[in-house]
N, C-alpha and C. Protein backbone atom coordinates (compact mmCIF):
# COMPACT_ATOMS: atom_id res chain seq x y z
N UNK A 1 9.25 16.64 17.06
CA UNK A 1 9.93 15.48 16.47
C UNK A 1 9.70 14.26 17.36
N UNK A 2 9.19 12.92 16.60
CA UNK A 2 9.70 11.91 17.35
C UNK A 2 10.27 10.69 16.87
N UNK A 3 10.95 9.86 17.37
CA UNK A 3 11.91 8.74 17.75
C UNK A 3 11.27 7.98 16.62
N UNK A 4 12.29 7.36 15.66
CA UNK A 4 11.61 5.76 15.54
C UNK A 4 11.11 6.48 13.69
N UNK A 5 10.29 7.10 13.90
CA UNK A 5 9.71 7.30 13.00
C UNK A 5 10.40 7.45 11.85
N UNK A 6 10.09 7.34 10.56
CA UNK A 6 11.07 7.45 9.24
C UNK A 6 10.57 8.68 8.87
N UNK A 7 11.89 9.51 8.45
CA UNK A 7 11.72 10.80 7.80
C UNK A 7 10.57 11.27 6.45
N UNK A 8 10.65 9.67 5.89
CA UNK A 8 9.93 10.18 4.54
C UNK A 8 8.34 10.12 5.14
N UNK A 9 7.67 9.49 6.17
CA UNK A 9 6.26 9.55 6.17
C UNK A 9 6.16 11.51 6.82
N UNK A 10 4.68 11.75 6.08
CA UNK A 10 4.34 13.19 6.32
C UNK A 10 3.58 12.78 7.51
N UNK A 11 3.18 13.98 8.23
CA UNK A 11 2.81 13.85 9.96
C UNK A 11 1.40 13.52 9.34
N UNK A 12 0.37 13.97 8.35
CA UNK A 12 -0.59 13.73 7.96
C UNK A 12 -0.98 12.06 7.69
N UNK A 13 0.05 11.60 7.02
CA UNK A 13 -0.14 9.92 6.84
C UNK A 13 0.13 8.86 8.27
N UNK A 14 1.09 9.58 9.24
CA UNK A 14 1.16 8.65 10.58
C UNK A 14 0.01 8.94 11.24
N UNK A 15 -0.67 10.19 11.53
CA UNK A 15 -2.22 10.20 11.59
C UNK A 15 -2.84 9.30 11.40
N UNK A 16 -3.02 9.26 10.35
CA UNK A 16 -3.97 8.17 8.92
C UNK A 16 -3.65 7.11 9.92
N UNK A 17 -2.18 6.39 9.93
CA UNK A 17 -2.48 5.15 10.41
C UNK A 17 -2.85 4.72 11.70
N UNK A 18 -2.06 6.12 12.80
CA UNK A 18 -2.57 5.35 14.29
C UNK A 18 -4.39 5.98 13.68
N UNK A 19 -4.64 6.01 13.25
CA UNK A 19 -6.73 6.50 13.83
C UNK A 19 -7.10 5.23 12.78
N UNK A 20 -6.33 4.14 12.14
CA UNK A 20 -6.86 3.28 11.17
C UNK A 20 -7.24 2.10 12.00
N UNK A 21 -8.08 1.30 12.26
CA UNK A 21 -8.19 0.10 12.90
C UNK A 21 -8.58 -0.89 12.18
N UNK A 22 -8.59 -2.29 13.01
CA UNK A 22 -8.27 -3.81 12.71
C UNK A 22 -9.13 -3.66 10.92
N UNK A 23 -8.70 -3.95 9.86
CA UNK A 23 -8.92 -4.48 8.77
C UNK A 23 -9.54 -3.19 7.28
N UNK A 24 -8.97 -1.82 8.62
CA UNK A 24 -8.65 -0.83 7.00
C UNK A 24 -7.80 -0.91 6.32
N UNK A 25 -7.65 -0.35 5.31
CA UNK A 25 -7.29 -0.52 4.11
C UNK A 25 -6.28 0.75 3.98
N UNK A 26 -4.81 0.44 3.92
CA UNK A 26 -4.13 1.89 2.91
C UNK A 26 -3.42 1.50 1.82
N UNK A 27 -3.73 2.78 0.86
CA UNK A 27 -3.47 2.14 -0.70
C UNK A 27 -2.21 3.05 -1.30
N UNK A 28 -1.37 2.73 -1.60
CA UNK A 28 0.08 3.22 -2.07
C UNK A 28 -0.32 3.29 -3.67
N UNK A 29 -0.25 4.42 -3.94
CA UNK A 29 -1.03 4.12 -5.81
C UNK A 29 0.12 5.11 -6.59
N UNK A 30 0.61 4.29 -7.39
CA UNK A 30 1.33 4.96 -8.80
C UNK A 30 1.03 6.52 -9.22
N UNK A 31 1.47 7.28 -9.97
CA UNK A 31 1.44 8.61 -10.64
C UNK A 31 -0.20 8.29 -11.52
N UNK A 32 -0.14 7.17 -11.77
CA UNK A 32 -1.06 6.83 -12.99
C UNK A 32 -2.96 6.76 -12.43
N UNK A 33 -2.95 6.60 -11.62
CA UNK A 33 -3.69 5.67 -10.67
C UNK A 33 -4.81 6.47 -10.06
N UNK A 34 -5.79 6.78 -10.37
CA UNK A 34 -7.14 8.05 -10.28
C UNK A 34 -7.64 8.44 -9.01
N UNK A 35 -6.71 8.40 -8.45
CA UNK A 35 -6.56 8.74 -6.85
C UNK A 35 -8.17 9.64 -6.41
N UNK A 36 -7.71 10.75 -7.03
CA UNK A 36 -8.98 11.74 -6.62
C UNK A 36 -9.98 11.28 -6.74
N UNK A 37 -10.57 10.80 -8.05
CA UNK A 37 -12.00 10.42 -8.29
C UNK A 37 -12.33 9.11 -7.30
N UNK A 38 -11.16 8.49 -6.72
CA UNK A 38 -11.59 7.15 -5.79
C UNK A 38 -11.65 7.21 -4.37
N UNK A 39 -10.68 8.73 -4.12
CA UNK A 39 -10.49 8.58 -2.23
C UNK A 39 -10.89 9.40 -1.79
N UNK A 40 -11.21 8.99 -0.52
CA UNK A 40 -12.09 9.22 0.49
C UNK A 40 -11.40 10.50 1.33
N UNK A 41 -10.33 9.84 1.46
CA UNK A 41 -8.76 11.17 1.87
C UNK A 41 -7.84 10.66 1.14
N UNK A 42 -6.74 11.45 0.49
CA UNK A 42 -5.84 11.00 -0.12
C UNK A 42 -4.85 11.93 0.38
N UNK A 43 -3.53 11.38 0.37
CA UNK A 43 -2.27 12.33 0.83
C UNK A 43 -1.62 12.29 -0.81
N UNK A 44 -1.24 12.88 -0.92
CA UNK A 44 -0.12 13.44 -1.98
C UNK A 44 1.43 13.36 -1.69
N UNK A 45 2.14 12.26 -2.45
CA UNK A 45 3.36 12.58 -2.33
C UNK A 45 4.22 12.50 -3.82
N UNK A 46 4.38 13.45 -4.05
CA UNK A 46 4.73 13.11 -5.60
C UNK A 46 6.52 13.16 -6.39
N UNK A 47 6.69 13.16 -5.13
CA UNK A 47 8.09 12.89 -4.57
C UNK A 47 8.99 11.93 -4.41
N UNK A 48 8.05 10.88 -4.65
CA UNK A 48 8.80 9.64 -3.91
C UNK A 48 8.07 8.07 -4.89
N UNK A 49 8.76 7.52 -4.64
CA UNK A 49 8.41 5.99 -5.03
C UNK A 49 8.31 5.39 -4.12
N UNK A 50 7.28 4.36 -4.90
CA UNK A 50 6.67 3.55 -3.41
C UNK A 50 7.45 2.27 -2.85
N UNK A 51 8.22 1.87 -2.92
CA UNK A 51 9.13 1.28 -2.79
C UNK A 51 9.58 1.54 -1.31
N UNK A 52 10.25 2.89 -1.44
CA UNK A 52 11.11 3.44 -0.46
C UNK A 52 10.11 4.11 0.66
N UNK A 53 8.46 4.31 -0.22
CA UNK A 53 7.29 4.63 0.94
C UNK A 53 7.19 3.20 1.51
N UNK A 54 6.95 2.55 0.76
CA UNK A 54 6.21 0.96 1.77
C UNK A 54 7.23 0.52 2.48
N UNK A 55 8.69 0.77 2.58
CA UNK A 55 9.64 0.27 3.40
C UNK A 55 9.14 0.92 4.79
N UNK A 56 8.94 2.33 4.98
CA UNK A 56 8.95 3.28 5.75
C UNK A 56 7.46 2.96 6.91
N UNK A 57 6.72 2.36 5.71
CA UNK A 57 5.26 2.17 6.11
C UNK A 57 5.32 1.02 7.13
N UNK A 58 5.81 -0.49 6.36
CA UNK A 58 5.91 -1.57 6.92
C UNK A 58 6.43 -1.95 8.27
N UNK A 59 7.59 -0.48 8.40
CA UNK A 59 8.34 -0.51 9.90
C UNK A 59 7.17 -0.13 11.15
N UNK A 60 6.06 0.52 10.86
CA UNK A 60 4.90 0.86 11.37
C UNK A 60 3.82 -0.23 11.41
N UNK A 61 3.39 -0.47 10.12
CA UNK A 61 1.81 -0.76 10.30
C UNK A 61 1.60 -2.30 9.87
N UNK A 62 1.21 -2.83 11.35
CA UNK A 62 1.39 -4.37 11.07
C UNK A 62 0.07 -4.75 9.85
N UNK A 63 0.29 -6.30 9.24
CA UNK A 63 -0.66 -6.01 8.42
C UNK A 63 -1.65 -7.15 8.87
N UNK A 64 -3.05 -7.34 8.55
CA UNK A 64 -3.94 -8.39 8.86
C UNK A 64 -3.36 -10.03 8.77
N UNK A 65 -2.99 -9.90 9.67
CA UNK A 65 -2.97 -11.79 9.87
C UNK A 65 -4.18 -12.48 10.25
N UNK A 66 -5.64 -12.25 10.27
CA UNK A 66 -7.50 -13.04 10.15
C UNK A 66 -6.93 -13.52 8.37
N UNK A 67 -6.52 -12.54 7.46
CA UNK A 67 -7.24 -13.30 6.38
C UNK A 67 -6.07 -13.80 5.52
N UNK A 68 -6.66 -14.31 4.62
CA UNK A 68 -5.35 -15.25 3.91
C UNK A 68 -4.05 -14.17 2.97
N UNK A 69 -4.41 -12.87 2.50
CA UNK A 69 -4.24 -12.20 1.81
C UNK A 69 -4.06 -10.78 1.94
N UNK A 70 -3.24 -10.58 3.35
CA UNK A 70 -3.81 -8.63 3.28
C UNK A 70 -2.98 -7.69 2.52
N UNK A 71 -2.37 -8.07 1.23
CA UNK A 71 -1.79 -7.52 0.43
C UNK A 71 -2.28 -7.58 -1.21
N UNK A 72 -2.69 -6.83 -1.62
CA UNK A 72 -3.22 -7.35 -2.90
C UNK A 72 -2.34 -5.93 -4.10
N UNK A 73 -2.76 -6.27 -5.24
CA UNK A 73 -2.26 -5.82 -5.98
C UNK A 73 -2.92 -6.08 -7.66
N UNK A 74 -2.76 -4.67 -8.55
CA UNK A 74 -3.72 -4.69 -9.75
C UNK A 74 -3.16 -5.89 -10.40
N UNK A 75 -4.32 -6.54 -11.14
CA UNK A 75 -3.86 -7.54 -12.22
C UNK A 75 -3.00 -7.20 -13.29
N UNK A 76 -1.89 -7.38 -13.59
CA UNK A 76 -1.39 -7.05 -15.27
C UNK A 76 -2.22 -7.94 -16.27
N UNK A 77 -2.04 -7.33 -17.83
CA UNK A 77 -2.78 -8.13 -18.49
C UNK A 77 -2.07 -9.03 -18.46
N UNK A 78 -2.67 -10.35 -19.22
CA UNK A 78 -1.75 -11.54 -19.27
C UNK A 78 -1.14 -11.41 -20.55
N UNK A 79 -0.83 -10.49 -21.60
CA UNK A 79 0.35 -10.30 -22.66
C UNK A 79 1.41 -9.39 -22.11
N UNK A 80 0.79 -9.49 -20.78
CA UNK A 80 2.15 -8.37 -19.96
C UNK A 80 3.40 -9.19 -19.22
N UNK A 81 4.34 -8.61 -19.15
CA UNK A 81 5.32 -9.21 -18.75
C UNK A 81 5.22 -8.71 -16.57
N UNK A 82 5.28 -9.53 -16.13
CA UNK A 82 5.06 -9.30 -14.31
C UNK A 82 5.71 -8.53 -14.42
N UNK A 83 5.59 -7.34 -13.63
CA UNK A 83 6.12 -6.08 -13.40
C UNK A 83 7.46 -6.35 -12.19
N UNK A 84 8.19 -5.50 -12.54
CA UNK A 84 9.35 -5.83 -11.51
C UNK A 84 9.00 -5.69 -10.05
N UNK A 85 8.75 -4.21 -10.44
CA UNK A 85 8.08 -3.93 -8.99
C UNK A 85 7.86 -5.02 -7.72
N UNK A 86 6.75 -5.88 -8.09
CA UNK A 86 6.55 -6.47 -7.14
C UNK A 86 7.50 -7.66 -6.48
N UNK A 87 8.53 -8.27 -7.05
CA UNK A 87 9.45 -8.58 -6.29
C UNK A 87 9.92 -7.86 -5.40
N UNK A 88 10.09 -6.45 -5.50
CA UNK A 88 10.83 -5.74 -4.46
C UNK A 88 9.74 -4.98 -3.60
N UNK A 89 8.64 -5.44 -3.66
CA UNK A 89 7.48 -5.70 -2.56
C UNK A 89 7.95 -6.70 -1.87
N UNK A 90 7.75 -7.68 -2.18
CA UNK A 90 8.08 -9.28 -1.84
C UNK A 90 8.98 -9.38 -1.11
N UNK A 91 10.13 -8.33 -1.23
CA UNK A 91 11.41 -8.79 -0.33
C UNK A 91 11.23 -7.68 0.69
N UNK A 92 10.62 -6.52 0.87
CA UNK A 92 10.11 -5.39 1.98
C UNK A 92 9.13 -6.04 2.86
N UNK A 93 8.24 -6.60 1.95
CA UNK A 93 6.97 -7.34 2.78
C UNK A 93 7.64 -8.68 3.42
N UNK A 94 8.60 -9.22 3.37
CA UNK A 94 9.42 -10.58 3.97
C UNK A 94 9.90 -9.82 5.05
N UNK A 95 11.07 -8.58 4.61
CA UNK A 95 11.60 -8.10 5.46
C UNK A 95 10.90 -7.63 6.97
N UNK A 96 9.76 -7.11 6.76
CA UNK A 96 9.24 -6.23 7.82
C UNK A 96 8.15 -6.68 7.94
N UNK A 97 7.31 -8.25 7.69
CA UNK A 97 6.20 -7.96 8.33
C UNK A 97 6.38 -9.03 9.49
N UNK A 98 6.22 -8.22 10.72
CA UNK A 98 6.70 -8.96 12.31
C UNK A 98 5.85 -9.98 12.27
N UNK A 99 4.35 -10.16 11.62
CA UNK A 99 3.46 -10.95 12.02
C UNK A 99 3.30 -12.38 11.07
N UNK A 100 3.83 -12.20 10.54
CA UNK A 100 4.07 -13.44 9.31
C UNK A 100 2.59 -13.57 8.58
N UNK A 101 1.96 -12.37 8.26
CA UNK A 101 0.13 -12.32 7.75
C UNK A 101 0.83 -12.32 6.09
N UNK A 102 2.00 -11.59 5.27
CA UNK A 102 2.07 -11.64 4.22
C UNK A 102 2.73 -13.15 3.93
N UNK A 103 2.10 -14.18 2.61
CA UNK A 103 2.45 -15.42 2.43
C UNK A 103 2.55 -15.15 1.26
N UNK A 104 1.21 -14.62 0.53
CA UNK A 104 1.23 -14.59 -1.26
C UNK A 104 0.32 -13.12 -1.87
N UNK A 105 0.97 -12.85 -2.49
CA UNK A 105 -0.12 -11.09 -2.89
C UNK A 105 -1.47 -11.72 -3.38
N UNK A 106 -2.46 -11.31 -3.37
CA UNK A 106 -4.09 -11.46 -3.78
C UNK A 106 -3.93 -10.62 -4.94
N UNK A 107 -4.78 -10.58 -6.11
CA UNK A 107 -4.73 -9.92 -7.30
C UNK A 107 -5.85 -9.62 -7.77
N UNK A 108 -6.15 -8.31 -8.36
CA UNK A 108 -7.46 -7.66 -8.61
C UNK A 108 -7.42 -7.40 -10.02
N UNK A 109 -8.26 -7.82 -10.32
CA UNK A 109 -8.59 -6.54 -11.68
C UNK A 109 -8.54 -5.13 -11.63
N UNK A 110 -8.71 -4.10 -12.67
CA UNK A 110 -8.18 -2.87 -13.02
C UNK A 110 -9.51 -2.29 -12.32
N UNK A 111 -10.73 -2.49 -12.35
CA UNK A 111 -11.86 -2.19 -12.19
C UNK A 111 -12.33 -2.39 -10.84
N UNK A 112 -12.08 -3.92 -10.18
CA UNK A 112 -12.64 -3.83 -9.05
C UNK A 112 -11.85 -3.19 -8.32
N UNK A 113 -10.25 -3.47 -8.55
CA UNK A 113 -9.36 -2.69 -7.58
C UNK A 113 -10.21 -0.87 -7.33
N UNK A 114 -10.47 -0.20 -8.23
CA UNK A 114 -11.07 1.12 -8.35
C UNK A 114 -11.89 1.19 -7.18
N UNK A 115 -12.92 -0.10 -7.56
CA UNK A 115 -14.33 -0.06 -6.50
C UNK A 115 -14.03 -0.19 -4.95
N UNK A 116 -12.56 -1.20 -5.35
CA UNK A 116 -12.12 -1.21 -3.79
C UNK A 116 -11.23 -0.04 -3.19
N UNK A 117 -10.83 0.59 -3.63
CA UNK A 117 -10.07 1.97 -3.71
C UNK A 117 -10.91 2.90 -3.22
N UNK A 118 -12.26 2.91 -3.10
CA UNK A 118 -13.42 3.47 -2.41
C UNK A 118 -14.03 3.48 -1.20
N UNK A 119 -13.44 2.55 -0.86
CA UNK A 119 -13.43 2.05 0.88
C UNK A 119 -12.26 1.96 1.58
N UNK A 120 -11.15 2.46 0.80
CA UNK A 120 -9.48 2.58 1.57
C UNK A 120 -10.17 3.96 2.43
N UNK A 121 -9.63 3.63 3.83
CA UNK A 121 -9.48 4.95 4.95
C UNK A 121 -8.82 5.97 4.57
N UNK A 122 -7.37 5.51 3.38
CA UNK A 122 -6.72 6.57 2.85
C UNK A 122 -5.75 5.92 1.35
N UNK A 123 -5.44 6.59 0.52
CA UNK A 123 -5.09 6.38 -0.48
C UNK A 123 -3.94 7.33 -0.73
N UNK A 124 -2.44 6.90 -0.71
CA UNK A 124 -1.47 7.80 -0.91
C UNK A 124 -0.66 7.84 -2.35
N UNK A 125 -0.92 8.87 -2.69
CA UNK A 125 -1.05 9.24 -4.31
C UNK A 125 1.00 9.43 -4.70
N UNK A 126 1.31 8.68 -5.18
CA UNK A 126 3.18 9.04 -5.00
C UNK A 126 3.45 9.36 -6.49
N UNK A 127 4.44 9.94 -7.07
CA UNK A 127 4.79 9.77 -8.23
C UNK A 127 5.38 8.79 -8.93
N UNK A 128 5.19 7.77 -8.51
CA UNK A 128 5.97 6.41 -8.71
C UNK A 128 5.54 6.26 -10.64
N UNK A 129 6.48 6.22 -11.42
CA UNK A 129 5.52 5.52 -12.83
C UNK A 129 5.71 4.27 -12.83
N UNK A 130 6.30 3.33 -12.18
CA UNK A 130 6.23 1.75 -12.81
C UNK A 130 4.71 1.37 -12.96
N UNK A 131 4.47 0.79 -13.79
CA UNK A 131 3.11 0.07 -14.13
C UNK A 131 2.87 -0.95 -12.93
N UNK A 132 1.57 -0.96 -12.78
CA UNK A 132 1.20 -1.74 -12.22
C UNK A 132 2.24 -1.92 -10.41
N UNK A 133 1.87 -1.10 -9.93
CA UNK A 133 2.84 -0.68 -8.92
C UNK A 133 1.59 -0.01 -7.63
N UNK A 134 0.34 0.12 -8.10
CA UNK A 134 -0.50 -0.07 -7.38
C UNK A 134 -0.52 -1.10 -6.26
N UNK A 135 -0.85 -0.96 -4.39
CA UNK A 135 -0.35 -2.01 -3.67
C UNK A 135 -1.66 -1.21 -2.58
N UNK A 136 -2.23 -2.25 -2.00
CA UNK A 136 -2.88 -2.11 -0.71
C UNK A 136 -2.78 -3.40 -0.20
N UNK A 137 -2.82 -2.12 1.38
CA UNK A 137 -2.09 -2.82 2.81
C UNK A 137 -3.91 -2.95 3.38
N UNK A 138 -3.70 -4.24 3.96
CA UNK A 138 -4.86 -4.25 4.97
C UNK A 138 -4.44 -4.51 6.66
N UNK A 139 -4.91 -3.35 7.26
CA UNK A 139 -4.22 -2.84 8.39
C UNK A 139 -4.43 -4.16 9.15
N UNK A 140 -3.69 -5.07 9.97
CA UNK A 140 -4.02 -5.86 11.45
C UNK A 140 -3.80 -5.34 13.02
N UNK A 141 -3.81 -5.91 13.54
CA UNK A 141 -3.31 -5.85 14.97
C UNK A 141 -2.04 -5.62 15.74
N UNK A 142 -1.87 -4.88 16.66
CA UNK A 142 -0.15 -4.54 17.28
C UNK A 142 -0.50 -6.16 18.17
């Protein structure tokens, strides 16, 4: 056992992040979200919503303050209504990021997000169903 750490991360994903360096990528992906066919390693948690994962995460893993954006997130269509979800990103990512790198989420399409989902170091697969609840972290500096 050690100190500090939040109960809900598995010993397999705090791995993942101390061996991740300056400007990898970890991707928190919905129930919905084609995990297997895209990652490279993927953890499985199908247990949990990501919400209450990215709180757990954020207390850990500072995020890129080099680029304008190290938070991005899938596009909804535009007959879609903004998903709730990401407000309560917005107020986790305010809360906990020590480095002041999160300002505004970056936004992907359904497709490139995939292509970029291919170069995440790790991709953690949750049972979360909110739509569009897909979220990658781009790792920075302690």
């Amino acid at each position: 056992m050690l100190r500090n750490i939040p109960k809900v991360l598995p010993p397999e994903l705090v791995k993942c992040m101390m061996e991740m360096g300056h400007s990898d990528v970890l991707i928190l992906a919905d129930a919905n979200f084609p995990g297997t066919a895209h990652a490279k390693r993927m953890i499985r948690m199908d247990g949990i919503r990501i919400p209450e994962l990215l709180e757990a995460v954020l207390k850990l893993y500072p995020l890129d303050n080099f680029i304008p954006n190290p938070v991005r997130l899938m596009r909804n269509l535009p007959t879609e209504p903004v998903p709730e979800i990401w407000e309560t990103y917005r107020e986790l990512l305010k809360k906990y990021d020590k480095d002041d790198a999160f300002h505004e989420f970056d936004f992907i399409e359904r497709l490139p997000f995939y292509e970029d989902a291919e170069k995440a170091y790790v991709i953690v697969q949750t049972g979360d169903e909110s739509r569009y609840a897909n979220i990658i972290l781009q790792k920075g500096i302690c």
